[in-house]
N, C-alpha and C. Protein backbone atom coordinates (compact mmCIF):
# COMPACT_ATOMS: atom_id res chain seq x y z
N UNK A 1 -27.46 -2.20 107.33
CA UNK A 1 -27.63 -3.39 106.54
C UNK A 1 -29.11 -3.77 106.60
N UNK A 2 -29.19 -3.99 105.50
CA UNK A 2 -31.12 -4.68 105.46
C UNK A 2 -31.08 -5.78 104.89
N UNK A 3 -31.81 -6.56 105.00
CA UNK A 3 -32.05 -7.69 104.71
C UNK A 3 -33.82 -8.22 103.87
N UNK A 4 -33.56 -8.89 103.06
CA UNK A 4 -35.09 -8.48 102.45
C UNK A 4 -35.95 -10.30 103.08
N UNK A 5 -36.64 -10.79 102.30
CA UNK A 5 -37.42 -12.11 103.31
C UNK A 5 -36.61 -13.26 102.32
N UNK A 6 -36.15 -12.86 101.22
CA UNK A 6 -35.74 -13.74 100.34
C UNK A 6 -34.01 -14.26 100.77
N UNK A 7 -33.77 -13.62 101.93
CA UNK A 7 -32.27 -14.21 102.40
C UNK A 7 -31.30 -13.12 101.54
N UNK A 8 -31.57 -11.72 100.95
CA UNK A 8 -30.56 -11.38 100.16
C UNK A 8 -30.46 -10.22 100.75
N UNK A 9 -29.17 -9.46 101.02
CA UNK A 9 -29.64 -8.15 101.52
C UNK A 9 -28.49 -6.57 100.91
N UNK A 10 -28.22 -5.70 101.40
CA UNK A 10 -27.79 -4.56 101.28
C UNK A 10 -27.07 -3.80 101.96
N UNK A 11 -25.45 -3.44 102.00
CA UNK A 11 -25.12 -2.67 103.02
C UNK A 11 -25.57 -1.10 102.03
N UNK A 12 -25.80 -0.27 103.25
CA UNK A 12 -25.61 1.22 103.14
C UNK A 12 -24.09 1.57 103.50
N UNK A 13 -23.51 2.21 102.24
CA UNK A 13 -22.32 2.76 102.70
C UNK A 13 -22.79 4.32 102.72
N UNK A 14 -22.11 5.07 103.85
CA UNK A 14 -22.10 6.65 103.90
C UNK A 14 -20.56 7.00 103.53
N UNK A 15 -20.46 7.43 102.30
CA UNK A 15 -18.89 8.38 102.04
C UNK A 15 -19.15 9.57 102.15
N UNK A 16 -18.67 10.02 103.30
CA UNK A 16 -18.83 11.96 103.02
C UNK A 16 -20.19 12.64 102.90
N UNK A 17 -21.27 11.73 103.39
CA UNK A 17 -22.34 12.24 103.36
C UNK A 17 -23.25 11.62 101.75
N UNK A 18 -22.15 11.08 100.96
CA UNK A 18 -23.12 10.85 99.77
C UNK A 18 -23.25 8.50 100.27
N UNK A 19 -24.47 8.80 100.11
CA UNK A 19 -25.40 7.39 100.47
C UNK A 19 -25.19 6.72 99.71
N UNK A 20 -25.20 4.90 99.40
CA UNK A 20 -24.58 4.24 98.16
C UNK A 20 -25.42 2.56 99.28
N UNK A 21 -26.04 2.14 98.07
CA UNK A 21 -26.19 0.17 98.50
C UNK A 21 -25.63 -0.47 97.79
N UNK A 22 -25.32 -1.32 98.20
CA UNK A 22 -24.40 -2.40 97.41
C UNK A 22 -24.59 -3.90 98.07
N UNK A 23 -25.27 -4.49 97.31
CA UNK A 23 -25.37 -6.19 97.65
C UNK A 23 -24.61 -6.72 98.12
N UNK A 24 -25.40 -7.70 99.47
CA UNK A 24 -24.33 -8.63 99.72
C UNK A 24 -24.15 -9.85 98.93
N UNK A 25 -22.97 -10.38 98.72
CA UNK A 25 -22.71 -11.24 97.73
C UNK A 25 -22.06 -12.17 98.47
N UNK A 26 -21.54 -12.11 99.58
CA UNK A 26 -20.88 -13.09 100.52
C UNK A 26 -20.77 -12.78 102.04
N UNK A 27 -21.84 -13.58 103.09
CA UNK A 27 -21.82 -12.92 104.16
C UNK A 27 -20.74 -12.96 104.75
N UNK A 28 -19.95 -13.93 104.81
CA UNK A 28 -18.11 -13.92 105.26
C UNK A 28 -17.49 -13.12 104.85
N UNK A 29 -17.54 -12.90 103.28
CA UNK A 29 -16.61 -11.26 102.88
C UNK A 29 -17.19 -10.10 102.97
N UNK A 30 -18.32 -9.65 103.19
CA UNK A 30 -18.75 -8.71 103.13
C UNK A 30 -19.31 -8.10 105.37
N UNK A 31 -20.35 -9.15 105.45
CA UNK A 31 -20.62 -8.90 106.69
C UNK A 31 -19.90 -9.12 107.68
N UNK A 32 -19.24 -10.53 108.25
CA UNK A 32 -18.69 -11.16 109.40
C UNK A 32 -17.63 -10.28 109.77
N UNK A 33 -16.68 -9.88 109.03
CA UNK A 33 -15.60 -9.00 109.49
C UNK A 33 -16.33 -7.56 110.69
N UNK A 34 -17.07 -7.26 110.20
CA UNK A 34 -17.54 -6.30 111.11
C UNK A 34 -18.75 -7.15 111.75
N UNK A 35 -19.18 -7.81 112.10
CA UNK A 35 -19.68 -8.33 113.31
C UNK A 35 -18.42 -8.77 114.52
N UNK A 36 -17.24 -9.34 114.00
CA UNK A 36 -16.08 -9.77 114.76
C UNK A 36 -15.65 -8.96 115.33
N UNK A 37 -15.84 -7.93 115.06
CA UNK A 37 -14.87 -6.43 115.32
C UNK A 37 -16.10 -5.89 116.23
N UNK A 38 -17.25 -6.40 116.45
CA UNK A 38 -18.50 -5.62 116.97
C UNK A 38 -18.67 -6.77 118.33
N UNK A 39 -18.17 -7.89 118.31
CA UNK A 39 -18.20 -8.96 118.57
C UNK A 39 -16.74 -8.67 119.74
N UNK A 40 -15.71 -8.16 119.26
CA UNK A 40 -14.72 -8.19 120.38
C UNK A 40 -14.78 -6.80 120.96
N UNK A 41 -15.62 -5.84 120.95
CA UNK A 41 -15.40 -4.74 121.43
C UNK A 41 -16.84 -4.81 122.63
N UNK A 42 -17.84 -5.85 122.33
CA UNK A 42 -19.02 -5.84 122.99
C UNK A 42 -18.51 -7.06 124.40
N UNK A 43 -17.54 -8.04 123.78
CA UNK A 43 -16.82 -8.83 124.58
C UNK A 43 -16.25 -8.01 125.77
N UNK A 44 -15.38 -7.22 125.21
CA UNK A 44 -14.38 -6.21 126.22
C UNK A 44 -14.52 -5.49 127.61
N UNK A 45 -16.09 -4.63 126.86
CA UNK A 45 -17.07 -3.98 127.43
C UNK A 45 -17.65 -4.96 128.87
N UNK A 46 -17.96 -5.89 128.08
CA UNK A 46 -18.97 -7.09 129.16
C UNK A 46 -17.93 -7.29 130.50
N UNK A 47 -16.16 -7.68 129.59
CA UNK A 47 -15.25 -7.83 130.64
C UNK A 47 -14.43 -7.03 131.56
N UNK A 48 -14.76 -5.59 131.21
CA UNK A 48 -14.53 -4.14 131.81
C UNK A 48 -15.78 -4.12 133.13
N UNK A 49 -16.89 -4.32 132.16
CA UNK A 49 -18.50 -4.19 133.50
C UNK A 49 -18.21 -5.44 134.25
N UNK A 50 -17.48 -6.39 134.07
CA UNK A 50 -17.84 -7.75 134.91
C UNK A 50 -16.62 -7.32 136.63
N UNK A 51 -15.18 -7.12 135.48
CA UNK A 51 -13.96 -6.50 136.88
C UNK A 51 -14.53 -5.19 137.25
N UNK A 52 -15.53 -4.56 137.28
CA UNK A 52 -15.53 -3.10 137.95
C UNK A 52 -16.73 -3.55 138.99
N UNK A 53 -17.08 -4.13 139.01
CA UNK A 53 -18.39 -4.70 140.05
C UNK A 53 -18.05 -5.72 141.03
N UNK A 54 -17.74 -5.44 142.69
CA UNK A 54 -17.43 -5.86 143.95
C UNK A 54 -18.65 -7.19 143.64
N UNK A 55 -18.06 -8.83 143.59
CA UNK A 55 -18.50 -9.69 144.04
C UNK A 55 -18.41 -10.22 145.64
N UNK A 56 -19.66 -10.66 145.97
CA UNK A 56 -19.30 -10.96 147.64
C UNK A 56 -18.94 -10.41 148.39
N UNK A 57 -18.34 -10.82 149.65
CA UNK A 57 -17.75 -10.36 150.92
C UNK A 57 -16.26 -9.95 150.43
N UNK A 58 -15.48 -10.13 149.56
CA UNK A 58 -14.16 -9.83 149.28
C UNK A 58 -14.31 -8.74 147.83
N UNK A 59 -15.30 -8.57 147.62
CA UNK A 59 -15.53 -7.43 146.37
C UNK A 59 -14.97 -6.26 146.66
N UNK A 60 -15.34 -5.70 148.16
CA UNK A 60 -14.88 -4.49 148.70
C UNK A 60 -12.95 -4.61 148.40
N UNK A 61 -12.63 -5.73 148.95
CA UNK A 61 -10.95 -5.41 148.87
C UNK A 61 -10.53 -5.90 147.65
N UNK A 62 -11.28 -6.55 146.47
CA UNK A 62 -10.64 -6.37 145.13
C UNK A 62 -10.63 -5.01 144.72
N UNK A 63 -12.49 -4.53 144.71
CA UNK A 63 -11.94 -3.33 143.94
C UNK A 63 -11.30 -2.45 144.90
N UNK A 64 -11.25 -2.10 146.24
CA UNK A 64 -9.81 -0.96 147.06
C UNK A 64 -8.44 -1.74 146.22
N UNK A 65 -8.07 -3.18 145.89
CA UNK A 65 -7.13 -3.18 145.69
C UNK A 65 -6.85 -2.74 144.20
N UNK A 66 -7.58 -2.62 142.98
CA UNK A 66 -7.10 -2.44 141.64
C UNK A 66 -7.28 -0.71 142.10
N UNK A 67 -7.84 -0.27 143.13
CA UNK A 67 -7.66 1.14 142.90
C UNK A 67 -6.42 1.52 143.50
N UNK A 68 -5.39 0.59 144.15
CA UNK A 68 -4.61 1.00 144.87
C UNK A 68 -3.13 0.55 143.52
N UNK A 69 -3.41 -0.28 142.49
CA UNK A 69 -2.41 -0.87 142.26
C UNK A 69 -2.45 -0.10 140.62
C-alpha cells in the first residue's frame, strides 16, 4: 500500500504474479480489515513471547509447570 502526501493512496494487488493498483476509496472497506487481522496475529505473538518468558523467583516453576501440563 502507498500512500501519496495528498491523503489518497493505492493497494498493490499480486494475482498469480500479474501486478494490478487500485485506489483506496474507503479506508474501513478497503484497508482496516487487514490491519485487524495484522493487529490480532501481532497481539497473539506478543501473548505467546510474554507466557514463554520465566518472570521472577517463581518463573522457573511456571514455565517447569506448562512444560509438565
Amino acid at each position: 500500500m502507498s500512500l501519496s502526501s495528498h491523503g489518497k493512496g493505492e493497494m498493490e494487488i499480486n494475482d498469480n504474479g500479474f501486478m494490478s493498483n487500485h485506489t483506496i476509496d474507503s479506508y474501513d472497506m478497503d484497508v482496516r480489515p487487514y490491519v485487524d487481522i495484522w493487529q490480532s496475529v501481532s497481539d497473539r505473538i506478543a501473548a505467546a513471547r510474554q507466557n514463554s518468558e520465566p518472570d521472577g523467583k517463581t518463573g522457573w516453576l511456571k514455565s517447569t509447570w506448562r512444560k509438565c501440563s
